[in-house]
N, C-alpha and C. Protein backbone atom coordinates (compact mmCIF):
# COMPACT_ATOMS: atom_id res chain seq x y z
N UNK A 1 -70.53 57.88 -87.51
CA UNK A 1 -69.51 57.58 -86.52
C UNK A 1 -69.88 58.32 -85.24
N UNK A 2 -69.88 57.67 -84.25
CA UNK A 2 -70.37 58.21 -82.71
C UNK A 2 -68.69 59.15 -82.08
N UNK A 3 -69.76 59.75 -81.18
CA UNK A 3 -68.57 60.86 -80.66
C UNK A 3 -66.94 60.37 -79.82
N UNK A 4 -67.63 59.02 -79.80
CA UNK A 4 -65.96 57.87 -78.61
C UNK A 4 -65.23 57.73 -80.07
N UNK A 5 -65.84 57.01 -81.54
CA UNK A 5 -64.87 56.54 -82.40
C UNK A 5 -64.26 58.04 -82.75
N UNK A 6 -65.17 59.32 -83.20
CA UNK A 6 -64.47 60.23 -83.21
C UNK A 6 -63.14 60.80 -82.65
N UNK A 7 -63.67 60.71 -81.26
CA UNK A 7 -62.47 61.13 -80.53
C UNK A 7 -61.56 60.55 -80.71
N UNK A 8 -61.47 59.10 -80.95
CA UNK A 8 -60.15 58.17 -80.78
C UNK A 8 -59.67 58.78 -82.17
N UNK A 9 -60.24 58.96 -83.34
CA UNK A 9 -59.61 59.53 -84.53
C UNK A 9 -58.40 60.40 -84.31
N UNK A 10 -58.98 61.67 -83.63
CA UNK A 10 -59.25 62.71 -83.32
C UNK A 10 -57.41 63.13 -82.90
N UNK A 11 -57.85 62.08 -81.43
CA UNK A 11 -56.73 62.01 -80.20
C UNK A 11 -55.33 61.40 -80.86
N UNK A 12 -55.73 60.24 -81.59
CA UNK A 12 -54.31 59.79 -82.14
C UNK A 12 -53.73 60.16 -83.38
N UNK A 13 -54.85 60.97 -84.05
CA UNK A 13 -54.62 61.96 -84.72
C UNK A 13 -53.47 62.87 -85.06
N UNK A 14 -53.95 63.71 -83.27
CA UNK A 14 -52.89 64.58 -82.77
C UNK A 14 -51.60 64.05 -82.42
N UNK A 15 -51.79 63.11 -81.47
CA UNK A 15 -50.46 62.89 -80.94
C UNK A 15 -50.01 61.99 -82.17
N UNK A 16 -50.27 61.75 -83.49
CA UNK A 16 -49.58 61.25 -84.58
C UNK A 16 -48.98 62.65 -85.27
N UNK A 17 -49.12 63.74 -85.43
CA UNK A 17 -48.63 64.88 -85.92
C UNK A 17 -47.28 65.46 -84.66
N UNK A 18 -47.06 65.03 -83.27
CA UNK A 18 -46.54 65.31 -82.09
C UNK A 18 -45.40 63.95 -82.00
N UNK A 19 -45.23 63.24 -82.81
CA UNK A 19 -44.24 62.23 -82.70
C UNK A 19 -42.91 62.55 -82.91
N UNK A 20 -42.11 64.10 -83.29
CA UNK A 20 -41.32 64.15 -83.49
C UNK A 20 -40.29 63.39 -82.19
N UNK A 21 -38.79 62.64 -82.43
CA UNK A 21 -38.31 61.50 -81.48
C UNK A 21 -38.90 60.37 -81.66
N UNK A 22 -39.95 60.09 -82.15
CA UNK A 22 -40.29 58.82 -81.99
C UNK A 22 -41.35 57.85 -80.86
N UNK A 23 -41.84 57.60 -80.62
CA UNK A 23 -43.13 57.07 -79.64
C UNK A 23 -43.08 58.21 -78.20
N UNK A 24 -41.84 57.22 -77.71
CA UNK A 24 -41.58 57.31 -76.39
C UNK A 24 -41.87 59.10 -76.24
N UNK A 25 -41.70 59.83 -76.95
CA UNK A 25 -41.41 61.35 -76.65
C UNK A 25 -43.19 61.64 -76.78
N UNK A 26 -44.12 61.10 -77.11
CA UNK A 26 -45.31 61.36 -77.42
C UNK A 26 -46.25 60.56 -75.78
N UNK A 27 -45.17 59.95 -75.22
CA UNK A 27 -46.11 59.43 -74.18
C UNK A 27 -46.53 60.23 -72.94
N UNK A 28 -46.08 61.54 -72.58
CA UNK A 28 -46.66 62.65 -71.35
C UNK A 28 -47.75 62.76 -72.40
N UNK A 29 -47.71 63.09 -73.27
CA UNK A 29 -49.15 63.82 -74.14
C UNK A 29 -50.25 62.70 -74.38
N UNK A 30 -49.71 61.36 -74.28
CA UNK A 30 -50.94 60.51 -74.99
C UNK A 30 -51.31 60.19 -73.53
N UNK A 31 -50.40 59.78 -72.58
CA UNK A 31 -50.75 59.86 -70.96
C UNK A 31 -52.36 60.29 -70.35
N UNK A 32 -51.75 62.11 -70.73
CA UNK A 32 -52.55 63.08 -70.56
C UNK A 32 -54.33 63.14 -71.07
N UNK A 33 -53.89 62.75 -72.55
CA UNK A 33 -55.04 63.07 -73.18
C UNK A 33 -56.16 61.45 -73.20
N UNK A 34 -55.75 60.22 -72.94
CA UNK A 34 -56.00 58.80 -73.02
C UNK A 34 -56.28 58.75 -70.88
N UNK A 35 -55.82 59.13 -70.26
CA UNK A 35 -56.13 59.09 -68.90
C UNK A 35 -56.74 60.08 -67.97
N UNK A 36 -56.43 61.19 -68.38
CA UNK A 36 -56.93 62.64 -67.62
C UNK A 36 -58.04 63.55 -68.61
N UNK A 37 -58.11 63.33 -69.89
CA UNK A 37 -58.94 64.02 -70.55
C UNK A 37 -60.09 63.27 -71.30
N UNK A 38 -60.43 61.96 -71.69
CA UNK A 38 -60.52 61.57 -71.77
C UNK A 38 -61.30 59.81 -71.62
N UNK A 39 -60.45 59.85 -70.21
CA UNK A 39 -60.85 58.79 -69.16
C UNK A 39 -60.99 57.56 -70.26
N UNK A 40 -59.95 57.10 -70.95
CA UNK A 40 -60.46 56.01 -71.35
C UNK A 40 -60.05 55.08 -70.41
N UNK A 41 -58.40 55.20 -69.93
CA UNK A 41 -57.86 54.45 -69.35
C UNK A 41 -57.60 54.86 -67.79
N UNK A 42 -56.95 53.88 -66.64
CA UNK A 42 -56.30 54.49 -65.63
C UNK A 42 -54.80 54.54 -65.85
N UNK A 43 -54.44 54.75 -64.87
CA UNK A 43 -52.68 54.46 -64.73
C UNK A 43 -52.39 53.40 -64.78
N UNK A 44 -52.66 52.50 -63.97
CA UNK A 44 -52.31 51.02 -64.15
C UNK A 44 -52.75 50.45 -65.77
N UNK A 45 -53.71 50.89 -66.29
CA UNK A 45 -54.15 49.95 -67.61
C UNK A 45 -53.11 50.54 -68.54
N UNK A 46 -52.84 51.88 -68.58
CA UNK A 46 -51.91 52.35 -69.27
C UNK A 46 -50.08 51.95 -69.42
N UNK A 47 -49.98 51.65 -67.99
CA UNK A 47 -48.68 50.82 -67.71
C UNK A 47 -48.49 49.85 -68.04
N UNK A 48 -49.61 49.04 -68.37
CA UNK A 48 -49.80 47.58 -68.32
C UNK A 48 -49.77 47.57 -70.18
N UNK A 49 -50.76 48.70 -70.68
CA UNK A 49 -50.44 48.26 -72.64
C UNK A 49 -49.79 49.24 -72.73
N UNK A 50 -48.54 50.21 -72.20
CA UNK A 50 -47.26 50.15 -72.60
C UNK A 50 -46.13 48.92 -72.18
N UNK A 51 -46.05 48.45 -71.40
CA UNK A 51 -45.45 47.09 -71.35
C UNK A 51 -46.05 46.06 -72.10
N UNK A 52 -47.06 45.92 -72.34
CA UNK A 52 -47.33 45.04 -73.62
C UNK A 52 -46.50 45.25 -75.00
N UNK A 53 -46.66 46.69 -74.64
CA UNK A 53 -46.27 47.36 -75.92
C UNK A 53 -44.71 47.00 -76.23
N UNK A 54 -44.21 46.86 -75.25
CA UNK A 54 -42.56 46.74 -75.20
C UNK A 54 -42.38 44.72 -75.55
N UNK A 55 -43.01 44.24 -75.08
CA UNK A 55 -42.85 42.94 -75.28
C UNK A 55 -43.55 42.37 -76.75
N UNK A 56 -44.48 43.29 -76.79
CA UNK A 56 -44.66 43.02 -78.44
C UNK A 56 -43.54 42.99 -79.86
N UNK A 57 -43.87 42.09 -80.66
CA UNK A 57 -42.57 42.45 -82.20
C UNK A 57 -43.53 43.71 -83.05
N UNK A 58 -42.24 44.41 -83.37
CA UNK A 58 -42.73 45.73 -84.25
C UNK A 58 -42.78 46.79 -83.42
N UNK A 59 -43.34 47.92 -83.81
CA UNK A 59 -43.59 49.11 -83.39
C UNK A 59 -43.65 48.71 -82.06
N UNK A 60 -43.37 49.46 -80.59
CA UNK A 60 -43.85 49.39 -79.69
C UNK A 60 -45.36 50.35 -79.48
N UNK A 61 -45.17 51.64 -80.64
CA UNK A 61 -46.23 52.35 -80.27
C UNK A 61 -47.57 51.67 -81.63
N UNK A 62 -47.63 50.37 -81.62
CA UNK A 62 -48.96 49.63 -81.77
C UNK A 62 -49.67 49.85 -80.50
N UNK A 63 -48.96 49.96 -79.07
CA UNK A 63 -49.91 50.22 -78.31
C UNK A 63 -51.16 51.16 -78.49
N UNK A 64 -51.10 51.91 -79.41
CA UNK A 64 -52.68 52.52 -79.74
C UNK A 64 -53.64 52.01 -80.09
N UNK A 65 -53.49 50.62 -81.49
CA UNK A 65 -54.14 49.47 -81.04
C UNK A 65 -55.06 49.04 -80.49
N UNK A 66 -54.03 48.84 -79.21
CA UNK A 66 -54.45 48.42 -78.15
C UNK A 66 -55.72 49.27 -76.99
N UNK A 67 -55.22 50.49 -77.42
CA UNK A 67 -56.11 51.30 -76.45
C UNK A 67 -57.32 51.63 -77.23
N UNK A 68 -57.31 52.10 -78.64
CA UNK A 68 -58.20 51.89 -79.46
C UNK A 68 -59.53 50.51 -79.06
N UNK A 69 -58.46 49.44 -78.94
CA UNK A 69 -59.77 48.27 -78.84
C UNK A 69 -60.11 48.51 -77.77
N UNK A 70 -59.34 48.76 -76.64
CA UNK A 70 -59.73 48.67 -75.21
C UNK A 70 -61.10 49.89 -74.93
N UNK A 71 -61.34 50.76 -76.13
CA UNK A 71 -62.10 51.27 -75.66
C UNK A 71 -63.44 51.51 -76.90
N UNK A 72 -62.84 51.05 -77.70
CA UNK A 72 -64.59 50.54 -79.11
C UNK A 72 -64.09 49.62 -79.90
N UNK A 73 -63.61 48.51 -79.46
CA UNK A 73 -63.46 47.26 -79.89
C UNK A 73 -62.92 47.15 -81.37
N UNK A 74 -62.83 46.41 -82.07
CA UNK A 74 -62.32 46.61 -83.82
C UNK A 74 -62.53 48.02 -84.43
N UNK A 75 -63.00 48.42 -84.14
CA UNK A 75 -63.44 49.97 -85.06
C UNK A 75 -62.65 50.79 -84.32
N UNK A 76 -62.34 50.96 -83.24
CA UNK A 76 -61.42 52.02 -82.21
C UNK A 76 -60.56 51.16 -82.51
N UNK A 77 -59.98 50.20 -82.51
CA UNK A 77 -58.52 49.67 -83.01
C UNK A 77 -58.27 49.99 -83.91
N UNK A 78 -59.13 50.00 -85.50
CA UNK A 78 -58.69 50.35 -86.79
C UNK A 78 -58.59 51.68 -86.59
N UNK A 79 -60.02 52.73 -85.91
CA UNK A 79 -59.41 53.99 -86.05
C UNK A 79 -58.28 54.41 -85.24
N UNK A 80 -57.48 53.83 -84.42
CA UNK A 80 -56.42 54.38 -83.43
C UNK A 80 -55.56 54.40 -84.61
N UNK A 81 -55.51 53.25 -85.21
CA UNK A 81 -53.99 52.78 -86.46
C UNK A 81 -54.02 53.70 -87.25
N UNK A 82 -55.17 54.20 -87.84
CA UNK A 82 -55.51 55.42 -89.02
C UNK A 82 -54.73 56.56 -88.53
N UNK A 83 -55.62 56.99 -87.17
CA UNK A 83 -55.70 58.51 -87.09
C UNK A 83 -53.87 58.49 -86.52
N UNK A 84 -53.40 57.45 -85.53
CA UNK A 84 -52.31 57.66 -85.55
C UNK A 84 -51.02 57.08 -86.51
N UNK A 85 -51.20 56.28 -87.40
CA UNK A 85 -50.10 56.43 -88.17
C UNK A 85 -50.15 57.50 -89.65
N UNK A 86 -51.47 57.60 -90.16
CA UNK A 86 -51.37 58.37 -91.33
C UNK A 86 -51.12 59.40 -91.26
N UNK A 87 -51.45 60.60 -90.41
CA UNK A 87 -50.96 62.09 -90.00
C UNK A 87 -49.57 61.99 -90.41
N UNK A 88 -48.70 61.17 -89.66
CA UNK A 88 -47.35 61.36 -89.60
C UNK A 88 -46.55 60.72 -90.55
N UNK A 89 -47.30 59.54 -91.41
CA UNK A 89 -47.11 59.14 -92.79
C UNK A 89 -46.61 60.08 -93.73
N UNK A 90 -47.77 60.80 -93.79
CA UNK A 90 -47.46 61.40 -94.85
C UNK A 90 -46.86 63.20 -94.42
N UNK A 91 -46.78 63.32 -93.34
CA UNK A 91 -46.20 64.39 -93.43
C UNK A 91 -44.52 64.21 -93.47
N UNK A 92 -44.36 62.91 -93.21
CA UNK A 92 -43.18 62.24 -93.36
C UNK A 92 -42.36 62.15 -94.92
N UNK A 93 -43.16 61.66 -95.67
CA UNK A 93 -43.50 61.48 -96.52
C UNK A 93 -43.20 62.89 -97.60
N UNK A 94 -43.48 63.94 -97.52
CA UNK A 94 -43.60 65.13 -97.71
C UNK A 94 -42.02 66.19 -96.97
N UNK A 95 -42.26 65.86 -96.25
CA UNK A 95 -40.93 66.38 -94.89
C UNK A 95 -39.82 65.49 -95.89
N UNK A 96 -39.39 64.75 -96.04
CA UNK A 96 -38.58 63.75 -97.02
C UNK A 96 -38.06 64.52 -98.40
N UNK A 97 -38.67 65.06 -98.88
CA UNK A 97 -38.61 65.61 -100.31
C UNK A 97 -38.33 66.67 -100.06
N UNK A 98 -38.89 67.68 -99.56
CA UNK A 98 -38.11 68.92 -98.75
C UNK A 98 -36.91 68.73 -98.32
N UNK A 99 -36.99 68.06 -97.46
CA UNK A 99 -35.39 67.43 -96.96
C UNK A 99 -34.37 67.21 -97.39
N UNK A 100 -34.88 66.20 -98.54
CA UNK A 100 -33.77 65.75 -99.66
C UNK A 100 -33.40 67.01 -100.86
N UNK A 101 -34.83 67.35 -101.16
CA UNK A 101 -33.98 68.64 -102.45
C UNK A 101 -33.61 69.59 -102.05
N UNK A 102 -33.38 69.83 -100.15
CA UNK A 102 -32.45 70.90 -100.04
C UNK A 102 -31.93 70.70 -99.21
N UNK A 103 -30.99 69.89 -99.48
CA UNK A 103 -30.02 68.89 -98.84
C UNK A 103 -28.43 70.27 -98.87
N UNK A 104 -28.05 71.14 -99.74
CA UNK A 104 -27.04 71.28 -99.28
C UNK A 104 -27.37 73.10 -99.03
N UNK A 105 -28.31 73.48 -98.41
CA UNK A 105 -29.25 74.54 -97.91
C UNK A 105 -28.89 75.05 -96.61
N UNK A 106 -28.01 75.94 -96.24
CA UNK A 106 -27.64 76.28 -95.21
C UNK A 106 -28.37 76.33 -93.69
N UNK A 107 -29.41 76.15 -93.93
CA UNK A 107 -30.49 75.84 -92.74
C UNK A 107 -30.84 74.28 -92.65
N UNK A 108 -30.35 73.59 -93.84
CA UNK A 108 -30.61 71.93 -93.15
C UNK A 108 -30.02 71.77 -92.18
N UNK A 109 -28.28 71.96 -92.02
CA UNK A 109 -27.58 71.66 -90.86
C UNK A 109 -27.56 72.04 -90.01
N UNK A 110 -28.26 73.48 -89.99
CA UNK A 110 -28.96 73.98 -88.76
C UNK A 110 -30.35 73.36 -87.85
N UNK A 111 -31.11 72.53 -88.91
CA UNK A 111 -32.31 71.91 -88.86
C UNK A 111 -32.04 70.89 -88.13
N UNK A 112 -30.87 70.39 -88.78
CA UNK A 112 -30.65 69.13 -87.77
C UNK A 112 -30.07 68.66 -86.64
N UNK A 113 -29.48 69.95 -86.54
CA UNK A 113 -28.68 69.81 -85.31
C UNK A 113 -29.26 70.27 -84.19
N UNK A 114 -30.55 71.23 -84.32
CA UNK A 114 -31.85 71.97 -83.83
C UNK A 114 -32.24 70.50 -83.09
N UNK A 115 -32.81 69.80 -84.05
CA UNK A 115 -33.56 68.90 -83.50
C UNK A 115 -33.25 67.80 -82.54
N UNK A 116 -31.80 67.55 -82.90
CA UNK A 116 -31.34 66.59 -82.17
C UNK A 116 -31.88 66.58 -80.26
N UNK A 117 -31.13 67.70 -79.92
CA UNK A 117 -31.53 67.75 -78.34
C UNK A 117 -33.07 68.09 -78.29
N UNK A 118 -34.14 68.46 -78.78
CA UNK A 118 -35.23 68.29 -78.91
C UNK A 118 -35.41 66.99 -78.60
N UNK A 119 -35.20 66.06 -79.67
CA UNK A 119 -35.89 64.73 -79.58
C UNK A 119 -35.37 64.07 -78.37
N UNK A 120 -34.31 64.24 -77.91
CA UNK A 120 -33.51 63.58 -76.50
C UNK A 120 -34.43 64.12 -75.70
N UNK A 121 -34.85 65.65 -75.59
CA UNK A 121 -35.68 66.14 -74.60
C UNK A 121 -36.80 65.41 -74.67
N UNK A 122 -37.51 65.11 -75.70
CA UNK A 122 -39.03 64.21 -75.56
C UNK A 122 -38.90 63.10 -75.47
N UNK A 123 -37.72 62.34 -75.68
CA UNK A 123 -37.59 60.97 -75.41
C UNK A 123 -37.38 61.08 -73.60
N UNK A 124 -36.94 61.80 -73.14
CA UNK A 124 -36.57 61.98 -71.28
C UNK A 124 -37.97 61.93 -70.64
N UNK A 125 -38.55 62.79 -71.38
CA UNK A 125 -40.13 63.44 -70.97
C UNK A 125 -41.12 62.13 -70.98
N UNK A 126 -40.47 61.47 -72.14
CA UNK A 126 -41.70 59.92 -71.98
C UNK A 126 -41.34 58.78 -71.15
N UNK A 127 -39.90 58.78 -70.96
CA UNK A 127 -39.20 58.10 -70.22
C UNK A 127 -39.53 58.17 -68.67
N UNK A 128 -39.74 59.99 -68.34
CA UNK A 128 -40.34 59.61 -66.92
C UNK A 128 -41.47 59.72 -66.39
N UNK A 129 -42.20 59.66 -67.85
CA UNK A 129 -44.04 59.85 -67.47
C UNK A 129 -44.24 57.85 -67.13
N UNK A 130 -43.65 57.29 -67.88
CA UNK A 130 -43.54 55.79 -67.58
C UNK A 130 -43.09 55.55 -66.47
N UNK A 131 -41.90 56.04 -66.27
CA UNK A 131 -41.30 55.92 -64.32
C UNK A 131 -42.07 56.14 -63.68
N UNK A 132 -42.75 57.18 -63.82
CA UNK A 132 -43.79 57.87 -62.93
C UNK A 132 -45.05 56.66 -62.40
N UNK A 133 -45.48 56.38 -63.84
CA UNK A 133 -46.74 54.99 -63.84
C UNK A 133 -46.29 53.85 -63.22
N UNK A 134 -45.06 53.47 -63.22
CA UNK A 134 -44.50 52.08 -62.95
C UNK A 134 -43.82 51.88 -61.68
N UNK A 135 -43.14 52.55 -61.34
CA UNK A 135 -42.94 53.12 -59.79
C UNK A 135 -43.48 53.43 -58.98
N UNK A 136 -43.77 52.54 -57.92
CA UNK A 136 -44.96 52.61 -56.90
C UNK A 136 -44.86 52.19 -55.62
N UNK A 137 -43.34 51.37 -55.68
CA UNK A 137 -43.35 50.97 -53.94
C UNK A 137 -41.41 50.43 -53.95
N UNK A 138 -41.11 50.28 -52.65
CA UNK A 138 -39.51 49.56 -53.24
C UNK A 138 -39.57 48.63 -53.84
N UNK A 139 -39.60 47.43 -53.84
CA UNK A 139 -39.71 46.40 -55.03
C UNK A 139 -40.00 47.00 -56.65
N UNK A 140 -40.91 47.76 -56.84
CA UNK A 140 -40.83 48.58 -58.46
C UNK A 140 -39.48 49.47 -58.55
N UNK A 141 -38.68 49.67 -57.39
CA UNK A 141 -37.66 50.29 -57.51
C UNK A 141 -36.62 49.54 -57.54
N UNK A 142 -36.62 48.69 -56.35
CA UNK A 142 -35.47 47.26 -57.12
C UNK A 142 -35.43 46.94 -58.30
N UNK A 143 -36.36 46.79 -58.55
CA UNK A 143 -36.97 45.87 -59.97
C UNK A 143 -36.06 46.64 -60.87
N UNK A 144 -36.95 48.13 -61.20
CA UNK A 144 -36.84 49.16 -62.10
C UNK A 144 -34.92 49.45 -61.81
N UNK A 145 -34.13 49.39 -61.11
CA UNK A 145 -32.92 49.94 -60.60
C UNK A 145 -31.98 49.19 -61.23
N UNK A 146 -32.27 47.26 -61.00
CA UNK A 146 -31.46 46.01 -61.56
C UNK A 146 -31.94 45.72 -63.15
N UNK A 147 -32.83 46.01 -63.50
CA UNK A 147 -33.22 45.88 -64.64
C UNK A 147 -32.07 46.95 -65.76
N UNK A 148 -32.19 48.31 -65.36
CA UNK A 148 -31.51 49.49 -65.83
C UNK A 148 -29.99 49.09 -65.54
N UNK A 149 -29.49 48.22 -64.70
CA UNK A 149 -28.10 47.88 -64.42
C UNK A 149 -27.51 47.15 -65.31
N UNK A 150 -28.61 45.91 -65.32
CA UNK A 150 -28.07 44.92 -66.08
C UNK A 150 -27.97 45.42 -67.47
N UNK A 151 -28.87 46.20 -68.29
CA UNK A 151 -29.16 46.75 -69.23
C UNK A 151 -27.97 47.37 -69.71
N UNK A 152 -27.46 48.09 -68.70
CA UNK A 152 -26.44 48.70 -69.13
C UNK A 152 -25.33 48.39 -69.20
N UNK A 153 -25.07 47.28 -68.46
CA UNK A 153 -24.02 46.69 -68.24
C UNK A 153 -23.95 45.35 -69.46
N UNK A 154 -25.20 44.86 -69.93
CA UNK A 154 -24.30 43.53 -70.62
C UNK A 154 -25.77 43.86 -72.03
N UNK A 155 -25.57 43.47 -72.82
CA UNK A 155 -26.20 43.44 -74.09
C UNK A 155 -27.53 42.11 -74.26
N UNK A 156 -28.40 42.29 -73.67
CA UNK A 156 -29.60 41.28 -73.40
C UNK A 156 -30.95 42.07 -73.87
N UNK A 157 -31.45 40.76 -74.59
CA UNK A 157 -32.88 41.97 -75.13
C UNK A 157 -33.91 42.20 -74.38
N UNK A 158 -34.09 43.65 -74.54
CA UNK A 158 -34.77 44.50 -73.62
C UNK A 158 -36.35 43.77 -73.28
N UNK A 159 -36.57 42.53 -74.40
CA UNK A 159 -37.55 41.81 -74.41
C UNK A 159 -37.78 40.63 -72.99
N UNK A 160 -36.50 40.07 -73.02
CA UNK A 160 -36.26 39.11 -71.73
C UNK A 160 -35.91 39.89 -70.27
N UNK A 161 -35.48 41.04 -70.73
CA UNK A 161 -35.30 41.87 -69.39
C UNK A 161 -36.84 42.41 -68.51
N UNK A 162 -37.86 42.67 -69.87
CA UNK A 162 -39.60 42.96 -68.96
C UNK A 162 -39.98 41.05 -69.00
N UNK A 163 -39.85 40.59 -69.11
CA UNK A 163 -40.19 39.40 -68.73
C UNK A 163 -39.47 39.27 -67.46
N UNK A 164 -38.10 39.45 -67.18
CA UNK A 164 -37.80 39.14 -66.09
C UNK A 164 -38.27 39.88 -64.68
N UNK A 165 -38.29 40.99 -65.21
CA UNK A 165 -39.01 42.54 -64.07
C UNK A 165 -40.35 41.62 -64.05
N UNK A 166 -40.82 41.12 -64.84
CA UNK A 166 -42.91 40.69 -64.57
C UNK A 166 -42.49 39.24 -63.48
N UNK A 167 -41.88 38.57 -64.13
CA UNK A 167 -41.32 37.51 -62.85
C UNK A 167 -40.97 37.72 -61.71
N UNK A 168 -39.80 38.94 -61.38
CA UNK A 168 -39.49 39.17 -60.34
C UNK A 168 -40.78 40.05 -59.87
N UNK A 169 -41.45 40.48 -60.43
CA UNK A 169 -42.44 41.27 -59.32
C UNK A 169 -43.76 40.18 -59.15
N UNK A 170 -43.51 39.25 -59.53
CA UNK A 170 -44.94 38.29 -59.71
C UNK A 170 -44.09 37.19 -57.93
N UNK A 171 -42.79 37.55 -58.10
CA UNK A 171 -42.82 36.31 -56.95
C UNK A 171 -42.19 37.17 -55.54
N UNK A 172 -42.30 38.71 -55.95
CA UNK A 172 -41.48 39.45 -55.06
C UNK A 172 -43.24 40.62 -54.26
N UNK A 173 -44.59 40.04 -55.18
CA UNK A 173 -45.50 40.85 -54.55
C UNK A 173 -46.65 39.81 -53.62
């Protein structure tokens, strides 16, 4: 195995052991290490297969996948899927059984209530490493502003809402 499939092991590896919250809280770190350390990707390619990622069915964070192929074709795709879902498989997996047989353990409810604002904190943190990428002129701010309105205001899937942001910026650039 050459030193690029390595790394991709390696990289999603890590940020598969760093998922606590769930994707979104892992994206300043995969950002970081996939654009600035790395150089697989730029900003724009990265914006572009996390919005894939969002319009895709399933996981949104298949986007590794994606970056996997984008940078050693089938073999960096399979190893992105490895190195980042099995780490956290099975520590999951493991974390579970702990969990459960000491379920009425005076530090679970401390455990969990610990974590809660944690994971809100890394879900914020990925939330505006994406703002950051996607925000780039007024129109990405219209866009990004009515999108978050409507969102909040009426119950429409978040699926037809980036279709509509790619429309409105396809006839608004």
């Amino acid at each position: 195995m050459n030193d690029t499939n390595w790394n991709i092991l390696v990289v999603f590896g890590l940020l598969s052991i760093l998922t606590i919250g769930g994707g979104t809280a892992i994206l300043p770190e995969m950002k970081q290490l996939t654009i600035n350390q790395q150089h697989w990707l730029t900003d724009p390619q990265f914006r572009n297969i996390f919005a894939l990622g969002q319009l895709a069915p399933g996981p949104n964070m298949l986007i590794v996948v994606v970056i996997g192929y984008h940078v050693a074709g089938f073999l960096g795709a399979f190893l992105a899927f490895v190195g980042f879902f099995t780490p956290a498989s099975i520590i999951v997996l493991y974390a579970n059984r702990v969990w459960a047989r000491y379920e009425k353990a005076d530090w679970h409810l401390t455990m969990q209530r610990a974590m809660a604002p944690m994971v809100v904190g890394f879900m914020i943190a990925g939330t505006i490493t994406i703002t950051r990428a996607a925000i780039s002129d007024v129109l990405t701010i219209v866009i990004a502003l009515t999108i978050f309105g409507i969102f909040m205001m009426w119950k429409i899937n978040p699926a037809l809402l980036v279709l509509a942001g790619a429309v409105a910026y396809m006839i608004g650039a």
